[in-house]
Protein backbone atom coordinates (compact mmCIF):
# COMPACT_ATOMS: atom_id res chain seq x y z
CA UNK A 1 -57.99 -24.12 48.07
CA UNK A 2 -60.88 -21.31 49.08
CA UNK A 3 -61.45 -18.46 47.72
CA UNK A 4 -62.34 -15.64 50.88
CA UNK A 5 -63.63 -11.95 51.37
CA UNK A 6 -60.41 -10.39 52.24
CA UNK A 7 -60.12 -8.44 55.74
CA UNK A 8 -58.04 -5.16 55.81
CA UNK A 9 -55.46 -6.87 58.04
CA UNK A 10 -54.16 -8.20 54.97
CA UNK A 11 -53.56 -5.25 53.22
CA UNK A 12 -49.30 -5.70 52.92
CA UNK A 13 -49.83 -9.42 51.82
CA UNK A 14 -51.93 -7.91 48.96
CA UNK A 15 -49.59 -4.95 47.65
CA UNK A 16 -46.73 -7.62 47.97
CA UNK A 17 -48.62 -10.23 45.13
CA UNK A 18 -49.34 -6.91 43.37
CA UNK A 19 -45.83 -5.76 43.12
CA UNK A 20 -44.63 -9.27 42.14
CA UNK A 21 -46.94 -9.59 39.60
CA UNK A 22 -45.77 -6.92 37.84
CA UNK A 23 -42.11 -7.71 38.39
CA UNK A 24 -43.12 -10.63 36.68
CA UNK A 25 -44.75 -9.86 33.90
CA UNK A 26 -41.32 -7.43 32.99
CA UNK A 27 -41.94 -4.24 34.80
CA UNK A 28 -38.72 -2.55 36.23
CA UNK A 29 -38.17 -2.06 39.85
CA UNK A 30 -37.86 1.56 38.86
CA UNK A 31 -41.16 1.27 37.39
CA UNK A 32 -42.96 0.06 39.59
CA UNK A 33 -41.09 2.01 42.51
CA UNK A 34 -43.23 4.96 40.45
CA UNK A 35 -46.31 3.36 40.41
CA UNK A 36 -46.38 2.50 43.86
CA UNK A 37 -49.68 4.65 44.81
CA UNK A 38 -51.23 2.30 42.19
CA UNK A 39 -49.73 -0.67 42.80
CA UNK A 40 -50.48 -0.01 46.93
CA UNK A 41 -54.08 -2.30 48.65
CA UNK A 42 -54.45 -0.20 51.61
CA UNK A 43 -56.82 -1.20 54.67
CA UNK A 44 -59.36 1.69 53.81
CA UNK A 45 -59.53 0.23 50.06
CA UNK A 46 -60.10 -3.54 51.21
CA UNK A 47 -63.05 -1.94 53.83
CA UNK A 48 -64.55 -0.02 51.18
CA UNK A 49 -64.67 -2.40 47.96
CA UNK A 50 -65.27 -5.84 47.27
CA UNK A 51 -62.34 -7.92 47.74
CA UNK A 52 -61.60 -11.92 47.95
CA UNK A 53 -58.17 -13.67 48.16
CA UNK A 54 -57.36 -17.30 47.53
CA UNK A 55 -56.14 -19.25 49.74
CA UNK A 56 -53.73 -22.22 48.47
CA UNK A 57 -51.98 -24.26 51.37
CA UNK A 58 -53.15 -21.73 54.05
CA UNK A 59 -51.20 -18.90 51.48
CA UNK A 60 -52.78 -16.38 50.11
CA UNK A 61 -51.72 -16.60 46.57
CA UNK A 62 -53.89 -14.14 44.76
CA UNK A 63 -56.74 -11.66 45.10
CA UNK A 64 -59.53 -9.83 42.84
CA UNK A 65 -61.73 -6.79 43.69
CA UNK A 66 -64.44 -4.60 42.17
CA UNK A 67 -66.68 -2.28 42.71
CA UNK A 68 -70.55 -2.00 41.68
CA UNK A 69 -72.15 1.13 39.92
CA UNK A 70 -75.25 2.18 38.71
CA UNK A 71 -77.21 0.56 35.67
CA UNK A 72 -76.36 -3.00 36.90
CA UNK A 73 -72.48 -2.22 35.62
CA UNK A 74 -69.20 -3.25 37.94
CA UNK A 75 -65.87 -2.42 37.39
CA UNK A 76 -63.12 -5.11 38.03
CA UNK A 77 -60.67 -3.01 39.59
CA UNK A 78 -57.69 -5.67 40.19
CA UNK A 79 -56.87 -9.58 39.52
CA UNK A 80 -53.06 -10.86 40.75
CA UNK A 81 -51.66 -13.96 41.14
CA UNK A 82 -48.32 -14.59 42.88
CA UNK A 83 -45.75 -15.49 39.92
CA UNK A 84 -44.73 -19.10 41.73
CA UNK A 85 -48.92 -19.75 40.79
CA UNK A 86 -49.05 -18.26 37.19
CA UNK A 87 -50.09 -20.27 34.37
CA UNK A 88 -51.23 -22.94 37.13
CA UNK A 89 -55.20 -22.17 36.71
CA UNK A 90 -55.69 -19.92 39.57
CA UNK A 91 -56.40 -16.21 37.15
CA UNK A 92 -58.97 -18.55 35.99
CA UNK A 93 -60.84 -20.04 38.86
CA UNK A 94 -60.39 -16.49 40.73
CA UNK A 95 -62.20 -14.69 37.21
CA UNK A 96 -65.13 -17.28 37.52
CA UNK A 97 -65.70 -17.08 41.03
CA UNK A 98 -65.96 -13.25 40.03
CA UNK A 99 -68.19 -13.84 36.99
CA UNK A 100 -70.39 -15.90 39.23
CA UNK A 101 -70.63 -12.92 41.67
CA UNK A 102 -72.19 -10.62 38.93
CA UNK A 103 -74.11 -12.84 37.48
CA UNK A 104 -75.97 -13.54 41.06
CA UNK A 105 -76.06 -9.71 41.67
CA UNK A 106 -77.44 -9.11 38.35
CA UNK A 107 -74.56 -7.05 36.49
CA UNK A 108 -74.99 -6.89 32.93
CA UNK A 109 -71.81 -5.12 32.12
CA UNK A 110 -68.23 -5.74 33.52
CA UNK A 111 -65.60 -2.70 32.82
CA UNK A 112 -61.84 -3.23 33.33
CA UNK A 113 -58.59 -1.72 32.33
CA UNK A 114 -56.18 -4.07 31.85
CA UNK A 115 -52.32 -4.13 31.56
CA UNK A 116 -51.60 -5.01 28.09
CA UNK A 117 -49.51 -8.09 29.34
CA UNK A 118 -53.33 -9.80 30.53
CA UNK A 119 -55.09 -8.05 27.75
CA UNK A 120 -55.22 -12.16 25.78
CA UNK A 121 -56.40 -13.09 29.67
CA UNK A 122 -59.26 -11.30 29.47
CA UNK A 123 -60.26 -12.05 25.88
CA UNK A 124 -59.95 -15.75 26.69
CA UNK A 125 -63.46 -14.97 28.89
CA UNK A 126 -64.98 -12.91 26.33
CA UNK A 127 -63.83 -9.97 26.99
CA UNK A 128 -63.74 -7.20 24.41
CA UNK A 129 -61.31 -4.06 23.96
CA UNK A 130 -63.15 -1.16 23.68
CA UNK A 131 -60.60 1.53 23.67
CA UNK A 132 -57.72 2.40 25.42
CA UNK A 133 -56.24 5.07 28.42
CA UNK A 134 -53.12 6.73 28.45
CA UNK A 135 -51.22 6.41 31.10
CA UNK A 136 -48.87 8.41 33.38
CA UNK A 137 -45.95 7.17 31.42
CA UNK A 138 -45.92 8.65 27.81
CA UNK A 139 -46.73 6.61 24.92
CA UNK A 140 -47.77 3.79 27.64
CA UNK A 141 -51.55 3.09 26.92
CA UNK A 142 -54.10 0.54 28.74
CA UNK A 143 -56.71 -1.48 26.47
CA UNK A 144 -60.37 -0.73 28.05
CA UNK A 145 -62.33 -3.92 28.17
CA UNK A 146 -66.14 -4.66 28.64
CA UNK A 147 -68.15 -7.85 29.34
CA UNK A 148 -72.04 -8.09 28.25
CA UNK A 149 -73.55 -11.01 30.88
């Protein structure tokens, strides 16, 4: 197992994990179908932010990515695991590798908006909900969580 900075060749391998995540975790086909802009790693997004894959049996199995802003603050932007690897430890060791990452660059505070499925995920590393964002989808909300380091 490594964990690697992800090259934009790998872009489809990326969206794929995304899109079965979220099949996973109960979304519709037609749902996510509509999402598909969101759901979508493109090569100019893996060029432009910060983004590392593991690598399980020379697979990639999962991938995070974030991007820094000002006043020592990052934003965790995305965190998937393929659904054959969930609940196996790999969410975990990919969020510490992250957390180890901000802590070395000297981020005090890590912003994310999670899907409420991971929102317990999240909370399990301290994580705290400070609000939420409505969605495209009526009545479909996302918990806004923050990290002090």
């Amino acid at each position: 197992m490594e964990i690697t900075k992800a090259n934009s060749a790998e872009y489809k391998v990326l969206t794929d994990i995304t899109k079965q995540s979220k099949a996973y975790l109960g979304y519709s086909n037609e749902q996510i179908e509509s999402w598909s802009d969101l759901l979508t790693t493109t090569k100019d997004y893996i060029e432009n932010h910060e983004v590392y894959q593991i690598i399980v049996n020379n697979s990639i199995i999962g991938y995070y990515s974030y991007f820094i802003e000002e006043n020592n603050h990052a934003t965790l932007d995305n965190l998937f695991i393929s659904p054959q690897y969930i609940g196996k430890g790999y969410g975990k060791i990919l969020m510490n590798d992250f957390l180890d990452k901000m802590k070395e660059s000297n981020i005090k505070t890590i912003i994310l908006e999670a899907d409420p499925n991971a929102e317990k995920f999240y909370e399990s590393f301290n994580f705290i909900k400070t609000g939420q964002i409505e969605t495209s989808i009526k009545d479909r909300f996302l918990p806004i969580m923050e990290l002090k380091l």
